[in-house]
PDB file of N, CA and C in Angstrom:
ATOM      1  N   UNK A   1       0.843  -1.191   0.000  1.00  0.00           N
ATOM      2  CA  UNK A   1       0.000   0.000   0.000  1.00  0.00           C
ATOM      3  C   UNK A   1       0.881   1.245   0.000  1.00  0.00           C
ATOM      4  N   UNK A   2       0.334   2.242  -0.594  1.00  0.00           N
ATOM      5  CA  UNK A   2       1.256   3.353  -0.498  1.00  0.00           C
ATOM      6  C   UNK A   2       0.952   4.427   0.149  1.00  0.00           C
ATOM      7  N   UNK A   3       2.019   5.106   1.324  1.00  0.00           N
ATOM      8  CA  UNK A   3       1.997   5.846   2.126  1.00  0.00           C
ATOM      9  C   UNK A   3       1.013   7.269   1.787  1.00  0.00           C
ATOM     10  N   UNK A   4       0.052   7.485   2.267  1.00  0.00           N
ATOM     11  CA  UNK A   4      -0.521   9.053   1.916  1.00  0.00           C
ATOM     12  C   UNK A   4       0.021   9.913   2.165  1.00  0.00           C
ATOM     13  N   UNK A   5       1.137  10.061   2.689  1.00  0.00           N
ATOM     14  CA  UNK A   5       1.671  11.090   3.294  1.00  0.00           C
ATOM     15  C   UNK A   5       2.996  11.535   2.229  1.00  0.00           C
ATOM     16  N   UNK A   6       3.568  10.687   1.628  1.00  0.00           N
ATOM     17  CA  UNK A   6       4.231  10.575   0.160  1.00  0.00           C
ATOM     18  C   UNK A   6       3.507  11.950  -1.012  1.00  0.00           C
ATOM     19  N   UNK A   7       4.433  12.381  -1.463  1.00  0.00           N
ATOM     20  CA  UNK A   7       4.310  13.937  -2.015  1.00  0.00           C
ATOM     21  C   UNK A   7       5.180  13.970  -3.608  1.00  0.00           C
ATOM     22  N   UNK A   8       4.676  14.052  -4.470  1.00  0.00           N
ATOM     23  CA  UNK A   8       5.143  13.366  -5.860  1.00  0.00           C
ATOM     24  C   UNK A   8       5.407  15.241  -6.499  1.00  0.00           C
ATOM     25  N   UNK A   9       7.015  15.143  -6.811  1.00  0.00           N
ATOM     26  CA  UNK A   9       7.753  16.475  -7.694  1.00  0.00           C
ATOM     27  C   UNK A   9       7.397  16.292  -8.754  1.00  0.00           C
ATOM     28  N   UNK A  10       6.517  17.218  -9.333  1.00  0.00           N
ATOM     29  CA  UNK A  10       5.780  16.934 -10.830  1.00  0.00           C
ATOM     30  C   UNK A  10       7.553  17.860 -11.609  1.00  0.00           C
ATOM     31  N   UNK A  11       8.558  18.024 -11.019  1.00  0.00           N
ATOM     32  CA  UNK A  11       9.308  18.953 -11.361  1.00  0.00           C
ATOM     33  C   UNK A  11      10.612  17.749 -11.428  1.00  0.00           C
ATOM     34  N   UNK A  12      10.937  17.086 -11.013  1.00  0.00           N
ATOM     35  CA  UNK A  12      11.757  15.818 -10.765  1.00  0.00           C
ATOM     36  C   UNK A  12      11.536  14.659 -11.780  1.00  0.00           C
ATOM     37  N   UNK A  13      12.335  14.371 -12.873  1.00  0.00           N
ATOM     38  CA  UNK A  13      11.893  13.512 -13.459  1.00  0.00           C
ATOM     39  C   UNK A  13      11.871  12.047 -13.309  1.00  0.00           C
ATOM     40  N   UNK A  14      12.828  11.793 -12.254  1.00  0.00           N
ATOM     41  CA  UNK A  14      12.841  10.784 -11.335  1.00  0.00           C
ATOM     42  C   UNK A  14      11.356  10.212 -10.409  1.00  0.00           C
ATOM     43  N   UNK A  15      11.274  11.604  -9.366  1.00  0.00           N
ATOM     44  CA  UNK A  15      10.231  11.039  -9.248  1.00  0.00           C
ATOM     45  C   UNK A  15       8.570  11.127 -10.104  1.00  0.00           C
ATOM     46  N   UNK A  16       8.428  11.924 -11.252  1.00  0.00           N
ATOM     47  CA  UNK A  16       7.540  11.335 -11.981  1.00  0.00           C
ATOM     48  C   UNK A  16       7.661  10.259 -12.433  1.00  0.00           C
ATOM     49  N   UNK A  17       8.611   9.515 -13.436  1.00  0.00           N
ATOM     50  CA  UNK A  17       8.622   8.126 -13.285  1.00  0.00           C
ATOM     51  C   UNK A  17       8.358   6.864 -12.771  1.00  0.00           C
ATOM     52  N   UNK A  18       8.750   7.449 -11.092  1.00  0.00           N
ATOM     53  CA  UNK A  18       8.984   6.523 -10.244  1.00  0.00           C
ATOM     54  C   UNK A  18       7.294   6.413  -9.223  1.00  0.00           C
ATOM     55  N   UNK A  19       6.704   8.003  -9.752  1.00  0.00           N
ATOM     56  CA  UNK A  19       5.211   7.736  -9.149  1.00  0.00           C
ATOM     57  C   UNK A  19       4.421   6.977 -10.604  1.00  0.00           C
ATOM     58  N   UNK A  20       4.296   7.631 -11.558  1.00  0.00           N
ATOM     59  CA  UNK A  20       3.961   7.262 -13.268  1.00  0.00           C
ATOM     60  C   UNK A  20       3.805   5.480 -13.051  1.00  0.00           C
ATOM     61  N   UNK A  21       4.846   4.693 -12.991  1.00  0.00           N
ATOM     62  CA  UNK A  21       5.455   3.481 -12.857  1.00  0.00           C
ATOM     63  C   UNK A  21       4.547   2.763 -11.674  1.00  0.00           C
ATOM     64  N   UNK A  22       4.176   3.526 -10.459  1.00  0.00           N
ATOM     65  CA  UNK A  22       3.320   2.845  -8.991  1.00  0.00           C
ATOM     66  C   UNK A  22       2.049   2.638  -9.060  1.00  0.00           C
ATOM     67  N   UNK A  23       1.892   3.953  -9.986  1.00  0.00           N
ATOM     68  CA  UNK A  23       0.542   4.190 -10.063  1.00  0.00           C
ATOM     69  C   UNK A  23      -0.262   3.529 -11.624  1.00  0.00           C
ATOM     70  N   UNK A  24       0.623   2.833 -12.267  1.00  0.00           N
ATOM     71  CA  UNK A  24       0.472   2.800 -13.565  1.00  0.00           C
ATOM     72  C   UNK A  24      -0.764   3.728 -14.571  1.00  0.00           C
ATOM     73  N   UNK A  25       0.198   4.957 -14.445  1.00  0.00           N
ATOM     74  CA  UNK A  25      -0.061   6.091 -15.574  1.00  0.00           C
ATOM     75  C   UNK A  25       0.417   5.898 -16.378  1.00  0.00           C
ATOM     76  N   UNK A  26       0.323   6.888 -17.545  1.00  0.00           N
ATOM     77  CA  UNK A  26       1.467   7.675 -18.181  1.00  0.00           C
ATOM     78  C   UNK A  26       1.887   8.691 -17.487  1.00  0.00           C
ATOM     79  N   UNK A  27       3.239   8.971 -17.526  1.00  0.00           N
ATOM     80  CA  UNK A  27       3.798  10.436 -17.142  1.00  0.00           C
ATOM     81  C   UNK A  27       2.978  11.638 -16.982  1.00  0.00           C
ATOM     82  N   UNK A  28       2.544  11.922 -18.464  1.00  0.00           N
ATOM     83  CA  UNK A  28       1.698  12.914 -18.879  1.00  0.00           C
ATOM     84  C   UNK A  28       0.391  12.872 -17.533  1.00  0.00           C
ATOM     85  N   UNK A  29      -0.332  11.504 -17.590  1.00  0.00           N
ATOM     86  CA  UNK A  29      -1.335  12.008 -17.044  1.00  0.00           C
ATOM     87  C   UNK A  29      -1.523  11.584 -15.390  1.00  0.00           C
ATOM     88  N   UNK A  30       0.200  11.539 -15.187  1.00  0.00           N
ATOM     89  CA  UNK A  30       0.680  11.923 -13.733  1.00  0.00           C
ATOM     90  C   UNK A  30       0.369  13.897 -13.373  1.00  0.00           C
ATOM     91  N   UNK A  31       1.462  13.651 -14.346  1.00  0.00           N
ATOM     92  CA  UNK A  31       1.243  15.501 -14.322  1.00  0.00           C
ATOM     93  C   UNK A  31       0.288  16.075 -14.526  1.00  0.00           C
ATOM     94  N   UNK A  32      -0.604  16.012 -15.018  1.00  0.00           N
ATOM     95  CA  UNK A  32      -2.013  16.148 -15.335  1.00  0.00           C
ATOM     96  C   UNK A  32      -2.694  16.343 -13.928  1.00  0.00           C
ATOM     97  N   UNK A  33      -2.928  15.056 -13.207  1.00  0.00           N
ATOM     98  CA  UNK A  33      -3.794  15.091 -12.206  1.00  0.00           C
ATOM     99  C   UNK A  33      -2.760  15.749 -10.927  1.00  0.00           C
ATOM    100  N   UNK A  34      -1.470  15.537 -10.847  1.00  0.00           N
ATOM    101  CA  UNK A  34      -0.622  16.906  -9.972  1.00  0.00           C
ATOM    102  C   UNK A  34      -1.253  18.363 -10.232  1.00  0.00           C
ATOM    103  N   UNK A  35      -0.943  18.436 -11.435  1.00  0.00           N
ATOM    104  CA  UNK A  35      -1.705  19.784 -11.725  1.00  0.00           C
ATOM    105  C   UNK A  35      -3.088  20.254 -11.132  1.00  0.00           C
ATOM    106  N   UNK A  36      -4.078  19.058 -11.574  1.00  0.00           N
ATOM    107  CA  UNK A  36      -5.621  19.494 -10.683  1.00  0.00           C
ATOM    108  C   UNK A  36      -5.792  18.815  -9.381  1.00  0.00           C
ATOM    109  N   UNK A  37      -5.085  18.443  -8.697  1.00  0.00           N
ATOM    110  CA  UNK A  37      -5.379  17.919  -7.252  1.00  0.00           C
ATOM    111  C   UNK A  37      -4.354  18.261  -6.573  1.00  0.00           C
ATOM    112  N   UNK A  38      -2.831  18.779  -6.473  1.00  0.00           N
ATOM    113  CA  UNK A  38      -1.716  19.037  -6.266  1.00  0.00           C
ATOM    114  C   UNK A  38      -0.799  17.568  -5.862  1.00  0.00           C
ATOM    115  N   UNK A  39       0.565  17.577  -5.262  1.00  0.00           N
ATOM    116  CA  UNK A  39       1.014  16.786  -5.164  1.00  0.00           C
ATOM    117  C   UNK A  39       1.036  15.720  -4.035  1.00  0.00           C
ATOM    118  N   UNK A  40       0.277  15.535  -3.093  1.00  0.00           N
ATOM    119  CA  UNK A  40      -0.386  14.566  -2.493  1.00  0.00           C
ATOM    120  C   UNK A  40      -0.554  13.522  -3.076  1.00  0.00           C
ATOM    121  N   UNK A  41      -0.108  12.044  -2.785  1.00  0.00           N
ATOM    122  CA  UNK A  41       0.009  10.895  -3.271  1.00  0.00           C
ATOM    123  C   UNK A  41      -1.360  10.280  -3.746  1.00  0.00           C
ATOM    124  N   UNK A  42      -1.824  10.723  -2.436  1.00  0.00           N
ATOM    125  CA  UNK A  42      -3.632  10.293  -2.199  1.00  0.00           C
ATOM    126  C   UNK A  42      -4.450  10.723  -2.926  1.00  0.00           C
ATOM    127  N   UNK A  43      -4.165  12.373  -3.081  1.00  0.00           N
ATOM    128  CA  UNK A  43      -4.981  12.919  -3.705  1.00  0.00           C
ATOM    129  C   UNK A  43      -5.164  12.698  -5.025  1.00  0.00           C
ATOM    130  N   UNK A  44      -3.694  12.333  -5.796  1.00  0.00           N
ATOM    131  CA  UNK A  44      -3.599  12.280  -6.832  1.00  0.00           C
ATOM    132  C   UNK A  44      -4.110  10.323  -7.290  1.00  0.00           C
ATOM    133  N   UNK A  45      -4.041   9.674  -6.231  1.00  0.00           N
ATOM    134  CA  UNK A  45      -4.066   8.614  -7.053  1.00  0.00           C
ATOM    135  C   UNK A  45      -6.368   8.209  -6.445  1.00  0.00           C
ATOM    136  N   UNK A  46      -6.484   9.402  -5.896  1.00  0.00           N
ATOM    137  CA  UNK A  46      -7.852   9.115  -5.816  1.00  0.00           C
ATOM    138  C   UNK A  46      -8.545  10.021  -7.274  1.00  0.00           C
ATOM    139  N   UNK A  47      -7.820  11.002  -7.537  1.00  0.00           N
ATOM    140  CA  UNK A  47      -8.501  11.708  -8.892  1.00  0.00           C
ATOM    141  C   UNK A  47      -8.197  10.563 -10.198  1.00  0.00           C
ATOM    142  N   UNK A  48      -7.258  10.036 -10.251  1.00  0.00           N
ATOM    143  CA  UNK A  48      -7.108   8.707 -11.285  1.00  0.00           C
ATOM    144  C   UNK A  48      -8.022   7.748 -11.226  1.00  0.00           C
ATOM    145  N   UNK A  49      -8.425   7.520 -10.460  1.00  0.00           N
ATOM    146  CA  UNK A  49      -8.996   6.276  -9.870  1.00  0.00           C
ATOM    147  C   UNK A  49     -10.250   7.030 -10.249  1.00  0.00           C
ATOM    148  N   UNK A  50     -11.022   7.710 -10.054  1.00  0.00           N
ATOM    149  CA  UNK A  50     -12.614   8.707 -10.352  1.00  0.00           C
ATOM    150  C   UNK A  50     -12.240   9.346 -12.007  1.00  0.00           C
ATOM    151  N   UNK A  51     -11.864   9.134 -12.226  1.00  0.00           N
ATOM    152  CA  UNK A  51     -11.549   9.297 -13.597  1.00  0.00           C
ATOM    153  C   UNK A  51     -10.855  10.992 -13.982  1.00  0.00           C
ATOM    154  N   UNK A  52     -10.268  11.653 -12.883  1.00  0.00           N
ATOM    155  CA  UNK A  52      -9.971  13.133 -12.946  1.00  0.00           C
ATOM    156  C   UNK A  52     -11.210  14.249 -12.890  1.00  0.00           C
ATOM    157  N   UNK A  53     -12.353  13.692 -12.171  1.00  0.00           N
ATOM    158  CA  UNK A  53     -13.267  14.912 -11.915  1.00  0.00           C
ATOM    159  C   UNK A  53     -13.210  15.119 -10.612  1.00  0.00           C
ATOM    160  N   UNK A  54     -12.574  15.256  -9.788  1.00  0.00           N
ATOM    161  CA  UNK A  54     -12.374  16.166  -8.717  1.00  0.00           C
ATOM    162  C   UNK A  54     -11.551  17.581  -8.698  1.00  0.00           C
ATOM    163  N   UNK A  55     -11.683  17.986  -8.102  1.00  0.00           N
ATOM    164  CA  UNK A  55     -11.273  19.387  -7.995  1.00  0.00           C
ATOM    165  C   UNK A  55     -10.682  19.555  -6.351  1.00  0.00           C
ATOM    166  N   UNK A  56      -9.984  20.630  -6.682  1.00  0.00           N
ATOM    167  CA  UNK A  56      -8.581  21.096  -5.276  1.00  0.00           C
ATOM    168  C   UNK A  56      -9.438  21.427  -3.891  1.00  0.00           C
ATOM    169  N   UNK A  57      -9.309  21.213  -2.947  1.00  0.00           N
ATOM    170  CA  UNK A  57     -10.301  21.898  -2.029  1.00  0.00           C
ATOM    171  C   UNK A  57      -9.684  23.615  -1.799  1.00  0.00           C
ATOM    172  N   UNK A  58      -8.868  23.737  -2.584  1.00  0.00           N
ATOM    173  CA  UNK A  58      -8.597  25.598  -2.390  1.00  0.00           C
ATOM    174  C   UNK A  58      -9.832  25.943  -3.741  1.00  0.00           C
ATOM    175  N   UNK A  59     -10.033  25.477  -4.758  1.00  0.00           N
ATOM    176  CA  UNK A  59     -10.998  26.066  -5.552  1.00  0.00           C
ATOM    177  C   UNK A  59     -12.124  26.296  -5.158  1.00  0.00           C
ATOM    178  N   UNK A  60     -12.819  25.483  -4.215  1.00  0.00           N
ATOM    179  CA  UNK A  60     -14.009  25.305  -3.433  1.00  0.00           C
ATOM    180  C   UNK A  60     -14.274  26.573  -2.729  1.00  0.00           C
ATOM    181  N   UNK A  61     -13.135  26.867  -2.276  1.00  0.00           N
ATOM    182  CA  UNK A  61     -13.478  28.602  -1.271  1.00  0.00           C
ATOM    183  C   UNK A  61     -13.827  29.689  -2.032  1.00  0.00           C
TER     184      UNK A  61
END
């Protein structure tokens, strides 16, 4: 299982890979869902998983 607390550098090409590869993405649509959920492990691998319709809880305010 993977730690939630784990924080993925959409800026690091290492660790995009190395999240891309865990999560079986593509790269691209690693960065993608970094971009709309930020870099939170959780966050990002729960917007994959729902197909990318969630949104940031800072947009919400």
């Amino acid at each position: 299982m993977i730690d939630p607390a784990h924080r993925i550098d959409p800026h690091t090409s290492a660790s995009v890979t190395e999240w891309a590869e865990k999560l079986r993405v593509s790269e691209g649509e690693l960065i993608d869902a970094v971009t709309a959920v930020g870099d939170r492990v959780a966050d990002v691998e729960r917007h994959l998983k729902s197909g990318g319709a969630q949104v940031k809880q800072d947009d919400l305010r």
